[in-house]
PDB file of N, CA and C in Angstrom:
ATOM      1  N   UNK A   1     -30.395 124.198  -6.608  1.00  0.00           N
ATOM      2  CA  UNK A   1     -29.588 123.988  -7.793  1.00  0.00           C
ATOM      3  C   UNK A   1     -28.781 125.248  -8.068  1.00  0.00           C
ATOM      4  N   UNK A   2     -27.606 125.083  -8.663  1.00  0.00           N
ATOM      5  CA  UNK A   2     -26.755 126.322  -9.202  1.00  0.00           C
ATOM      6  C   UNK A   2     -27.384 127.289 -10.007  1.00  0.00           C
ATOM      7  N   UNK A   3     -27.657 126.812 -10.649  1.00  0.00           N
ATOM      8  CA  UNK A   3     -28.406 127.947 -11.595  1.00  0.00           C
ATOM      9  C   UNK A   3     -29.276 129.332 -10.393  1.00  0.00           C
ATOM     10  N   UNK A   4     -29.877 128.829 -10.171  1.00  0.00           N
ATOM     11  CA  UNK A   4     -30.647 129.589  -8.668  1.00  0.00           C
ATOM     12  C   UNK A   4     -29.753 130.352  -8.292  1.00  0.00           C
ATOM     13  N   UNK A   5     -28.720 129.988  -7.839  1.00  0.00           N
ATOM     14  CA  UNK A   5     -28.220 130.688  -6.981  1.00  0.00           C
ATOM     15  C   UNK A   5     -27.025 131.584  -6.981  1.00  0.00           C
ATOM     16  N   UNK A   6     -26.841 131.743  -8.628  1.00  0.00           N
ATOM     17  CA  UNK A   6     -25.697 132.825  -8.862  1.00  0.00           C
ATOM     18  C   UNK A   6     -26.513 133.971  -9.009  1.00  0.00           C
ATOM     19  N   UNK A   7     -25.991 134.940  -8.445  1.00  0.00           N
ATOM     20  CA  UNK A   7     -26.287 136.219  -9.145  1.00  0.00           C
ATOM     21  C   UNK A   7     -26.256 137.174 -10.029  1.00  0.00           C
ATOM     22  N   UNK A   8     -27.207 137.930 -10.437  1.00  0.00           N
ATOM     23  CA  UNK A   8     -27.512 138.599 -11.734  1.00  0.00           C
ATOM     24  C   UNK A   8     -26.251 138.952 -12.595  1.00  0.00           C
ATOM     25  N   UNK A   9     -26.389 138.429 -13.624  1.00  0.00           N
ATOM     26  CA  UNK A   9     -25.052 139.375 -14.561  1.00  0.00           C
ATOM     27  C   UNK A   9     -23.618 138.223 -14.436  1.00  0.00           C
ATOM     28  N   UNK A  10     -23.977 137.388 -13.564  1.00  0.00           N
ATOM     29  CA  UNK A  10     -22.962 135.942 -13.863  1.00  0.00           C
ATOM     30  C   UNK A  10     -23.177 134.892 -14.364  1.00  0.00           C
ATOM     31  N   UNK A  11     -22.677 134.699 -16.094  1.00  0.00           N
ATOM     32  CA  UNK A  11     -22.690 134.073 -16.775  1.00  0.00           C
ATOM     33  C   UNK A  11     -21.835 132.625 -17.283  1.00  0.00           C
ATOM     34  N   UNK A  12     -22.316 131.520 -16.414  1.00  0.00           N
ATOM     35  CA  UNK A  12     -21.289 130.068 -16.588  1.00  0.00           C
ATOM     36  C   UNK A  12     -22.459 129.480 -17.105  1.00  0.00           C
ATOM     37  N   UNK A  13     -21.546 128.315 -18.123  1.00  0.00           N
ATOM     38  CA  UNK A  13     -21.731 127.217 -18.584  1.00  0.00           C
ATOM     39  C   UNK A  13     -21.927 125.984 -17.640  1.00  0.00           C
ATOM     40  N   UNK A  14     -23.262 125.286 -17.634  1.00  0.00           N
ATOM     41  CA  UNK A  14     -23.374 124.383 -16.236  1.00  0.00           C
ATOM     42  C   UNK A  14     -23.834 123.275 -17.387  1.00  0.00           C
ATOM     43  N   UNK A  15     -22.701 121.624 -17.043  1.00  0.00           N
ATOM     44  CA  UNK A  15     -23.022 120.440 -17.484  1.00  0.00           C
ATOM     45  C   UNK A  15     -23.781 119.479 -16.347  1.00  0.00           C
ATOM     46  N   UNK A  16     -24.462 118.527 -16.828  1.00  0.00           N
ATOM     47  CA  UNK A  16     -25.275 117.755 -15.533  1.00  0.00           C
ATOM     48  C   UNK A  16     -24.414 116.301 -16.388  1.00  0.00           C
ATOM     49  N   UNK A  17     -23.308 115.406 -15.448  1.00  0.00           N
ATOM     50  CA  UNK A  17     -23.190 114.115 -15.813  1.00  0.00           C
ATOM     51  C   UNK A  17     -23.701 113.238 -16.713  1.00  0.00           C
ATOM     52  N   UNK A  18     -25.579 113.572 -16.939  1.00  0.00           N
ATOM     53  CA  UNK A  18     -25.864 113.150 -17.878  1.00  0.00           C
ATOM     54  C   UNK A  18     -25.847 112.731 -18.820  1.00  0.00           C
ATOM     55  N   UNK A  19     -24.870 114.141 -19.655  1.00  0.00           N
ATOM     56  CA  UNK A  19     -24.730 114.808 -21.080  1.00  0.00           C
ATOM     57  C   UNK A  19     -25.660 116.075 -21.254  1.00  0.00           C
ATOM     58  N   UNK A  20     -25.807 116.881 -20.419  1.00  0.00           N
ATOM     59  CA  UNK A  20     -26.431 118.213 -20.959  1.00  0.00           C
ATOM     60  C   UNK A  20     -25.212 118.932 -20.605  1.00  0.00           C
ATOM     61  N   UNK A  21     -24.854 119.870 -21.919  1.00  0.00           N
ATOM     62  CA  UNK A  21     -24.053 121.004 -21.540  1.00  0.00           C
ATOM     63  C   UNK A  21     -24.777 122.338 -21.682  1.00  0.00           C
ATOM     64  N   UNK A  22     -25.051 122.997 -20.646  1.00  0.00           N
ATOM     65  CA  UNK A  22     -25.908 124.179 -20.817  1.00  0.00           C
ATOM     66  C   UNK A  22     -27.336 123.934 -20.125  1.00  0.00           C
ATOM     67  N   UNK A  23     -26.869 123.712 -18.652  1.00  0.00           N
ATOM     68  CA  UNK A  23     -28.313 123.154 -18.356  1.00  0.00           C
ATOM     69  C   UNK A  23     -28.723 124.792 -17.556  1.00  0.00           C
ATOM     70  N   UNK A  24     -30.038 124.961 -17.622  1.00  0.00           N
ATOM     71  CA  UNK A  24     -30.659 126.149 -17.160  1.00  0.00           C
ATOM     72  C   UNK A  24     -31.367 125.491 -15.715  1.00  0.00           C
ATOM     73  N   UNK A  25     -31.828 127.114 -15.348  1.00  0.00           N
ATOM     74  CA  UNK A  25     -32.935 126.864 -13.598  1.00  0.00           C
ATOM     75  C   UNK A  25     -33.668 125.750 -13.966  1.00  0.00           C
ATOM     76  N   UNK A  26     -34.046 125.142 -12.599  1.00  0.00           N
ATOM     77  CA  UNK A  26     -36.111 124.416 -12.629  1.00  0.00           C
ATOM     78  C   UNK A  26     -36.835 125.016 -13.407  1.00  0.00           C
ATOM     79  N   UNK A  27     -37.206 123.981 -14.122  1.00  0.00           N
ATOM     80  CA  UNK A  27     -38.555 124.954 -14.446  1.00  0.00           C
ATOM     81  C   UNK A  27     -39.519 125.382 -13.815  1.00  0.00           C
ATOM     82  N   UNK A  28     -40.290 125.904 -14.170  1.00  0.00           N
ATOM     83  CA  UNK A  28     -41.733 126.387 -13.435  1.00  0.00           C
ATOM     84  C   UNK A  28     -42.884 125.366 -13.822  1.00  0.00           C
ATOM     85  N   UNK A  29     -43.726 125.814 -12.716  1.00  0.00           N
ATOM     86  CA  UNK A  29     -44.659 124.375 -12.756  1.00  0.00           C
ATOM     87  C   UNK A  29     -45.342 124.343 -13.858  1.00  0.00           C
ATOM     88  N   UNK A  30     -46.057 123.591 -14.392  1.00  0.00           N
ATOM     89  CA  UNK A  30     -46.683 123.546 -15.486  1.00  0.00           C
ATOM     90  C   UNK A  30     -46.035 123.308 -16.656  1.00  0.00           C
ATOM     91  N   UNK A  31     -43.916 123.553 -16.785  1.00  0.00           N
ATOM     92  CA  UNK A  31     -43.295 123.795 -17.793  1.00  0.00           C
ATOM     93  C   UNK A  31     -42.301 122.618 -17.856  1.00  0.00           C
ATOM     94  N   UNK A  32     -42.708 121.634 -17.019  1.00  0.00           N
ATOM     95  CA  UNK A  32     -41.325 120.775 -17.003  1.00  0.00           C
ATOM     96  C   UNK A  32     -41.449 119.743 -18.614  1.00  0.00           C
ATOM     97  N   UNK A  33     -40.526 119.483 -18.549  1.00  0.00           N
ATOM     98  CA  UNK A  33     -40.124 118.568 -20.117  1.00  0.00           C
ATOM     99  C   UNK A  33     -39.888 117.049 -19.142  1.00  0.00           C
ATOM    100  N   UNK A  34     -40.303 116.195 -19.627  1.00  0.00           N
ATOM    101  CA  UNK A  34     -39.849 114.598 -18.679  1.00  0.00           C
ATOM    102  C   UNK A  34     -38.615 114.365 -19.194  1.00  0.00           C
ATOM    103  N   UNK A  35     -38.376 114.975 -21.122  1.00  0.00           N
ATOM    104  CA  UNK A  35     -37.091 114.240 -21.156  1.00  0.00           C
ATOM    105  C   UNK A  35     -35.919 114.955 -20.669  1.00  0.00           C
ATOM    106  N   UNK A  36     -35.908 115.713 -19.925  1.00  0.00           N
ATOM    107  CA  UNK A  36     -34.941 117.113 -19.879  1.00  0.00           C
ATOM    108  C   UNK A  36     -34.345 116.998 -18.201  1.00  0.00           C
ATOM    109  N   UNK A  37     -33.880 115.978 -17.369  1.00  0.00           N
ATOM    110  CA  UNK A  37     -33.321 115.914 -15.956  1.00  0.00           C
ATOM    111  C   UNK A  37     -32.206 115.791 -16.144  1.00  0.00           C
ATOM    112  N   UNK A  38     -31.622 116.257 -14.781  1.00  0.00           N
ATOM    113  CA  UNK A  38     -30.486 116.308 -14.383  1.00  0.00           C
ATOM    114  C   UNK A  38     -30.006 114.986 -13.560  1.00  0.00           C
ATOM    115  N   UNK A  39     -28.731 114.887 -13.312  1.00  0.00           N
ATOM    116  CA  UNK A  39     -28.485 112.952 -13.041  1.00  0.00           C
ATOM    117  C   UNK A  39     -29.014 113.142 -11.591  1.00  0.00           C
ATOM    118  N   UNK A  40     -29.758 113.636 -11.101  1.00  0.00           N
ATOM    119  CA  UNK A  40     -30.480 113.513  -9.849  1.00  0.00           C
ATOM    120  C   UNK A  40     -32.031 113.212 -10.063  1.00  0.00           C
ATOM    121  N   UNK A  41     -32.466 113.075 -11.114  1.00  0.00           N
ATOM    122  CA  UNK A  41     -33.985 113.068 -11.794  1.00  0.00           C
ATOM    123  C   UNK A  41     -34.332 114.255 -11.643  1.00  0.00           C
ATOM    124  N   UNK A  42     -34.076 115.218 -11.305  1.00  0.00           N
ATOM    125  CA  UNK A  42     -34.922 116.410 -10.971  1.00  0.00           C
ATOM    126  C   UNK A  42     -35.140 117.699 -12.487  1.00  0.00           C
ATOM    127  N   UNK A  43     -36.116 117.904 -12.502  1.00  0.00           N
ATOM    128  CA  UNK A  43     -36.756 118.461 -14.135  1.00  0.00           C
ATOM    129  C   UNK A  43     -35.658 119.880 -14.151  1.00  0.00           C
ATOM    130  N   UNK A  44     -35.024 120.065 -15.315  1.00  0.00           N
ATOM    131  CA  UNK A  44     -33.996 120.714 -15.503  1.00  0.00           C
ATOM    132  C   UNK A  44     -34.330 121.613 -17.061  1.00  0.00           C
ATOM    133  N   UNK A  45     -34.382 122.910 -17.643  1.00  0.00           N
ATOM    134  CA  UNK A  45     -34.472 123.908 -17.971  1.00  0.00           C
ATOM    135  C   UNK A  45     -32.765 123.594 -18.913  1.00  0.00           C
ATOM    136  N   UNK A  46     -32.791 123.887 -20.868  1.00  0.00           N
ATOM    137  CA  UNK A  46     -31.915 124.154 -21.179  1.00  0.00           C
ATOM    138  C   UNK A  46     -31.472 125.310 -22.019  1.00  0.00           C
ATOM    139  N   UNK A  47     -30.605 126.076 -21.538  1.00  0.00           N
ATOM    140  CA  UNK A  47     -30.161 127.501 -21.829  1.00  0.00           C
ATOM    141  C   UNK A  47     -29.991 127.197 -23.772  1.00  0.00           C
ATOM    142  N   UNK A  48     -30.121 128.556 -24.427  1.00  0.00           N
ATOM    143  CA  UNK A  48     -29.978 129.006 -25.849  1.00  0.00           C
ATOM    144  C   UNK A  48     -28.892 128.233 -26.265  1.00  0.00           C
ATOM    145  N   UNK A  49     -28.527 127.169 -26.779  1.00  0.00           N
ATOM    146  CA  UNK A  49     -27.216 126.775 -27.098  1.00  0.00           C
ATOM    147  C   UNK A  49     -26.198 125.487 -27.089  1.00  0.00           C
ATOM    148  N   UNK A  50     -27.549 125.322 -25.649  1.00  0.00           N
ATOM    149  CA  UNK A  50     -27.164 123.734 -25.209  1.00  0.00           C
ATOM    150  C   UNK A  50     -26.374 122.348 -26.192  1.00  0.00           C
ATOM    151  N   UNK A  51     -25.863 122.192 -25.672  1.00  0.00           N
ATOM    152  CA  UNK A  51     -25.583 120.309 -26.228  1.00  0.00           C
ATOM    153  C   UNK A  51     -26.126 119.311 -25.825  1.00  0.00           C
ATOM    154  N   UNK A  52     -26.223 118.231 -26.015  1.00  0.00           N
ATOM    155  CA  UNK A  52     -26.697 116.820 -25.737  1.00  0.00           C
ATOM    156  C   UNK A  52     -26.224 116.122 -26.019  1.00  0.00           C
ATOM    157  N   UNK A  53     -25.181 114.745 -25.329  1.00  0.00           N
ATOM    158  CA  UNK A  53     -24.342 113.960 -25.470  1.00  0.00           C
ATOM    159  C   UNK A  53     -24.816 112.864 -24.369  1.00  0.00           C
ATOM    160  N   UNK A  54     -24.091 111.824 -24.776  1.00  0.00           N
ATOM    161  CA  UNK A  54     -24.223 110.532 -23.734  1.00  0.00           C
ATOM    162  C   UNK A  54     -23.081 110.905 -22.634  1.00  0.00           C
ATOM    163  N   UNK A  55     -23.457 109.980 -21.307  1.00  0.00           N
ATOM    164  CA  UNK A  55     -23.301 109.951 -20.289  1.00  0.00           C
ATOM    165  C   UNK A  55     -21.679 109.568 -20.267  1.00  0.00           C
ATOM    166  N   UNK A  56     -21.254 108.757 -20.856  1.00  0.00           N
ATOM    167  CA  UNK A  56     -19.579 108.403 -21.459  1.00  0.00           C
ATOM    168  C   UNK A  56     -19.073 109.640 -21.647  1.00  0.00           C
ATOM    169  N   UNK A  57     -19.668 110.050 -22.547  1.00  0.00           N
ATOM    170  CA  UNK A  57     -18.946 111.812 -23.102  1.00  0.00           C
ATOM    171  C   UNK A  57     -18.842 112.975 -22.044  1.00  0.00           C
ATOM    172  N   UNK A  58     -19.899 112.868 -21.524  1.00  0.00           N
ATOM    173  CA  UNK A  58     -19.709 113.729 -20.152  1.00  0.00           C
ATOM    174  C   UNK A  58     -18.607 113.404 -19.398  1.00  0.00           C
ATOM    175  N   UNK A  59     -18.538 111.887 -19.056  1.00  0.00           N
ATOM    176  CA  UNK A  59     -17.372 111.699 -17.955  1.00  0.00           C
ATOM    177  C   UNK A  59     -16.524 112.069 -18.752  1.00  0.00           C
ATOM    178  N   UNK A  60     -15.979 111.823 -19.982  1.00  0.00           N
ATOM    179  CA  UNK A  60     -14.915 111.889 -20.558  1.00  0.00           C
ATOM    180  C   UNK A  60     -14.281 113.640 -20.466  1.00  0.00           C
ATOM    181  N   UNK A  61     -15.511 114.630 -20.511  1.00  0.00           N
ATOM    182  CA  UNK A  61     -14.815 115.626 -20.201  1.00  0.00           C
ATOM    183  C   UNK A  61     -14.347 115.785 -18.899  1.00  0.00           C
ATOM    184  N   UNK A  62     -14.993 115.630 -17.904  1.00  0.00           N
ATOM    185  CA  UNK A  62     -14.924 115.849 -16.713  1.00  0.00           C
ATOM    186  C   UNK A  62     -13.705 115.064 -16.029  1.00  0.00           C
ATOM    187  N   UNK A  63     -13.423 113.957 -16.837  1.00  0.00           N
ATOM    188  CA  UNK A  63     -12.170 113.098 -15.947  1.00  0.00           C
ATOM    189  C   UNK A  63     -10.934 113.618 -17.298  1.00  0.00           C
ATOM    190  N   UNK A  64     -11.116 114.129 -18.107  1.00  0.00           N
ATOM    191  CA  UNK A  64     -10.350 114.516 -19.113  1.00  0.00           C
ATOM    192  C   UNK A  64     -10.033 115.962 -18.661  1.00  0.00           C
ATOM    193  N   UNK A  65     -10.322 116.875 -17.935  1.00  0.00           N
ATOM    194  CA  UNK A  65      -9.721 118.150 -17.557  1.00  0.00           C
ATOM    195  C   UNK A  65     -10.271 118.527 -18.846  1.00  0.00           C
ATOM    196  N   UNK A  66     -11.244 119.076 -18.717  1.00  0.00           N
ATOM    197  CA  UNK A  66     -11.974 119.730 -20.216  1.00  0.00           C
ATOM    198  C   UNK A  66     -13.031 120.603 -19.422  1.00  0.00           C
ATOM    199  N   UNK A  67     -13.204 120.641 -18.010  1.00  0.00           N
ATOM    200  CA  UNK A  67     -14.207 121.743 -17.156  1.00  0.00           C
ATOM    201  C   UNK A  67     -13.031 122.586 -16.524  1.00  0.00           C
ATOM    202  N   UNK A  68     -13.511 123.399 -16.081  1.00  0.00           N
ATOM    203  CA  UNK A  68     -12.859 124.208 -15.615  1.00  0.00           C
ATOM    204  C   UNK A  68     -13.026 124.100 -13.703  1.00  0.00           C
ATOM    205  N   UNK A  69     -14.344 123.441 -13.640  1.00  0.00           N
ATOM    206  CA  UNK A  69     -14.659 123.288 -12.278  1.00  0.00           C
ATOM    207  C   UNK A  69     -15.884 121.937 -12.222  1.00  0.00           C
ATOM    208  N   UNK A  70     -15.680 121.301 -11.123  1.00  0.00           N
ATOM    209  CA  UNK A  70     -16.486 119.939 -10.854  1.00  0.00           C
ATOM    210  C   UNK A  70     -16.866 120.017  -9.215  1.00  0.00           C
ATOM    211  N   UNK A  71     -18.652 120.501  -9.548  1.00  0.00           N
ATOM    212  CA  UNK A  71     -19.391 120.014  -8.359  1.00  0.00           C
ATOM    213  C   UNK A  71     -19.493 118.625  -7.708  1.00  0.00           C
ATOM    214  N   UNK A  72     -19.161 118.075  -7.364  1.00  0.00           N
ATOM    215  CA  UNK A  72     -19.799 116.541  -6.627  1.00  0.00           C
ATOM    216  C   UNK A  72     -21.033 116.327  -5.605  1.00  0.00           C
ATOM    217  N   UNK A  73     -21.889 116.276  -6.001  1.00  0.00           N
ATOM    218  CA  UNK A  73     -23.081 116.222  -4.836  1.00  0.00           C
ATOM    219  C   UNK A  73     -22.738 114.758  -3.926  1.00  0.00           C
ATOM    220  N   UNK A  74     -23.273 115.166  -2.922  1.00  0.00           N
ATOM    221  CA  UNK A  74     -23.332 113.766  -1.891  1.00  0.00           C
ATOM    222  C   UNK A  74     -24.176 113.527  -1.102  1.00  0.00           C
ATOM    223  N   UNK A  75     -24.421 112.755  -0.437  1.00  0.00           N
ATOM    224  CA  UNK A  75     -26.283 112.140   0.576  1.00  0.00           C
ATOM    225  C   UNK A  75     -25.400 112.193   1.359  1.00  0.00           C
ATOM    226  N   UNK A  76     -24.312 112.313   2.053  1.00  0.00           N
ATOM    227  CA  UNK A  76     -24.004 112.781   3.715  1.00  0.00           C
ATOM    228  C   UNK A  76     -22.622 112.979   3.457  1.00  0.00           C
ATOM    229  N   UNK A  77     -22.006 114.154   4.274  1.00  0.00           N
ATOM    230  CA  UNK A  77     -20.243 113.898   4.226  1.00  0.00           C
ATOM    231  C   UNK A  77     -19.747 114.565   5.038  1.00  0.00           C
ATOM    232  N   UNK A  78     -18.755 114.082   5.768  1.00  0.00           N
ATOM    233  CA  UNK A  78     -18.446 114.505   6.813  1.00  0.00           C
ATOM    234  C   UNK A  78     -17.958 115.779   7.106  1.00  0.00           C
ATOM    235  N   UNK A  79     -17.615 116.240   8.738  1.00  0.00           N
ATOM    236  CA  UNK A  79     -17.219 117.175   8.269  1.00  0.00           C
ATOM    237  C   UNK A  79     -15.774 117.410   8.198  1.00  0.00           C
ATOM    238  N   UNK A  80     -14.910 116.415   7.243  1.00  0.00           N
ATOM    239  CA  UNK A  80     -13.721 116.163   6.939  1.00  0.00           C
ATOM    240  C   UNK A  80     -13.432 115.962   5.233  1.00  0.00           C
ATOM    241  N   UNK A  81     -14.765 116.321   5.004  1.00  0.00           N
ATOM    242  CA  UNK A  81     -15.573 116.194   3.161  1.00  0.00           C
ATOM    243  C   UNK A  81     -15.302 114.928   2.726  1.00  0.00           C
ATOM    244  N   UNK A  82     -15.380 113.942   3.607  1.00  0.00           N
ATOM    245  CA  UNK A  82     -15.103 112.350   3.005  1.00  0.00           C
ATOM    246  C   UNK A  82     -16.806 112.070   2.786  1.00  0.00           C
ATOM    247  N   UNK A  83     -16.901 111.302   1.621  1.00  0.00           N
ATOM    248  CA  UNK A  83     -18.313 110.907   1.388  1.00  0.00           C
ATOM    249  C   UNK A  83     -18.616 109.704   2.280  1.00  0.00           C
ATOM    250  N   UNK A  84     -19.309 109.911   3.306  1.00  0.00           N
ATOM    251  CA  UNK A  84     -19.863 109.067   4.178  1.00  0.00           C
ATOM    252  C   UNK A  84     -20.696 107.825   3.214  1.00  0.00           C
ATOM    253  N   UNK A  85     -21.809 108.213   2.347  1.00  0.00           N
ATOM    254  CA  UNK A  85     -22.692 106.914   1.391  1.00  0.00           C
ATOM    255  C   UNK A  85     -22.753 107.625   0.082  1.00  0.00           C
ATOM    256  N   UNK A  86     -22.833 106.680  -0.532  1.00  0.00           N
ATOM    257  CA  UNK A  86     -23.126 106.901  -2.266  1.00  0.00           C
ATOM    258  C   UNK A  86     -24.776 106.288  -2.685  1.00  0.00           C
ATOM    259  N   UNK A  87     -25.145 105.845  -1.477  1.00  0.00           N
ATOM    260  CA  UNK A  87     -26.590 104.911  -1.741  1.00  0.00           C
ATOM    261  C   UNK A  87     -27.602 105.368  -1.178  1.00  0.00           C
ATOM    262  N   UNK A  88     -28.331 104.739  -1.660  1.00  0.00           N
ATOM    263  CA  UNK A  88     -29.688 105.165  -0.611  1.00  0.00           C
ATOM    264  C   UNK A  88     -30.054 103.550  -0.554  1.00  0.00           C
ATOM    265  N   UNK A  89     -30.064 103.641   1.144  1.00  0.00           N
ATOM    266  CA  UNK A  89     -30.579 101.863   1.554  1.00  0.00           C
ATOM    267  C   UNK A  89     -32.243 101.728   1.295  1.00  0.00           C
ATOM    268  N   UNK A  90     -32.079 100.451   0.654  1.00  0.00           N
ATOM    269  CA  UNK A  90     -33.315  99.891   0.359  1.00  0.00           C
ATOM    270  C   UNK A  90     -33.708  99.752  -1.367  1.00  0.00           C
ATOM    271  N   UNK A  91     -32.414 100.857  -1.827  1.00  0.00           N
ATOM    272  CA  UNK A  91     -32.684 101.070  -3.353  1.00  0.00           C
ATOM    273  C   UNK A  91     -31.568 100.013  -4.359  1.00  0.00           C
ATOM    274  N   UNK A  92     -31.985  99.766  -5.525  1.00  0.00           N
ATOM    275  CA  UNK A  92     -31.299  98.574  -6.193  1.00  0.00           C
ATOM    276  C   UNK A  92     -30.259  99.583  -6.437  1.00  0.00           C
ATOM    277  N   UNK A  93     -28.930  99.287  -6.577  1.00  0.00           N
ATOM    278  CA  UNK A  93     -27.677  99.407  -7.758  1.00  0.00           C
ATOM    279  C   UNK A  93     -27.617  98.641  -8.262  1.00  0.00           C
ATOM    280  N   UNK A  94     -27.878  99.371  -9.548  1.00  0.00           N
ATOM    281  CA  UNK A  94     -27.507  98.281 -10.688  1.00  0.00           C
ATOM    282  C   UNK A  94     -25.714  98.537 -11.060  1.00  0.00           C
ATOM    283  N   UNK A  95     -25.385  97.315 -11.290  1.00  0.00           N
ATOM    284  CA  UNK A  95     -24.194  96.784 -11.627  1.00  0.00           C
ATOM    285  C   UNK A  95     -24.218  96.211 -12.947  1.00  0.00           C
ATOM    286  N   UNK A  96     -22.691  96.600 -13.813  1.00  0.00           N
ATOM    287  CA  UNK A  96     -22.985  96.261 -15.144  1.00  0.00           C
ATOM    288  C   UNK A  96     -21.357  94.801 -14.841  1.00  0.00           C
ATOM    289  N   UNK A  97     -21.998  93.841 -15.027  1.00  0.00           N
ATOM    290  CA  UNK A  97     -20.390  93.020 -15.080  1.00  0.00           C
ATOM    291  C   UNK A  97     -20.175  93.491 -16.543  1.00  0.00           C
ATOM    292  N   UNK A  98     -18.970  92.731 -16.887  1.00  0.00           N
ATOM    293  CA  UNK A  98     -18.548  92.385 -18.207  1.00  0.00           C
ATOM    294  C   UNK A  98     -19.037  90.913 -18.684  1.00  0.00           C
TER     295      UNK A  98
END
């Protein structure tokens, strides 16, 4: 995860799709919160300051030019950075019709 891996004395603001703005490292064992993940499920740590918003509001900044920078994670991509899958086979997507 990002947080990890900047070094000392560099200070950014990190949102998770979710709606967390201000998300901090993993926690440490023993310290995780269930309600507190990142849109990957994985137990997520929130810095002095944080926000909490719905998942709408997040996109809305992020497709609204309101970050300054946008990670995209992906399960395989080439090496032409085209996203090879968005799925994992065997697992449901849920689909919302209208």
């Amino acid at each position: 995860m990002i947080p990890a891996l900047l070094p000392p004395g560099v200070e950014i603001e990190l949102q998770s799709e979710n709606g967390v703005l201000g998300v901090g490292e993993f926690p440490k064992q023993g310290e995780e919160d269930p309600d507190l993940v990142n849109a990957g499920k994985e137990g997520i740590t929130a810095i002095a300051g944080s926000s909490f918003f719905s998942s709408s509001e997040s996109f809305g900044m992020i497709r609204g030019n309101h970050l300054d920078m946008t990670i995209l994670g992906g399960m395989q991509v080439s090496r032409y950075g085209d996203l090879a899958n968005w799925i994992v086979p065997g697992k449901l997507v849920k689909v919302r019709l209208n």
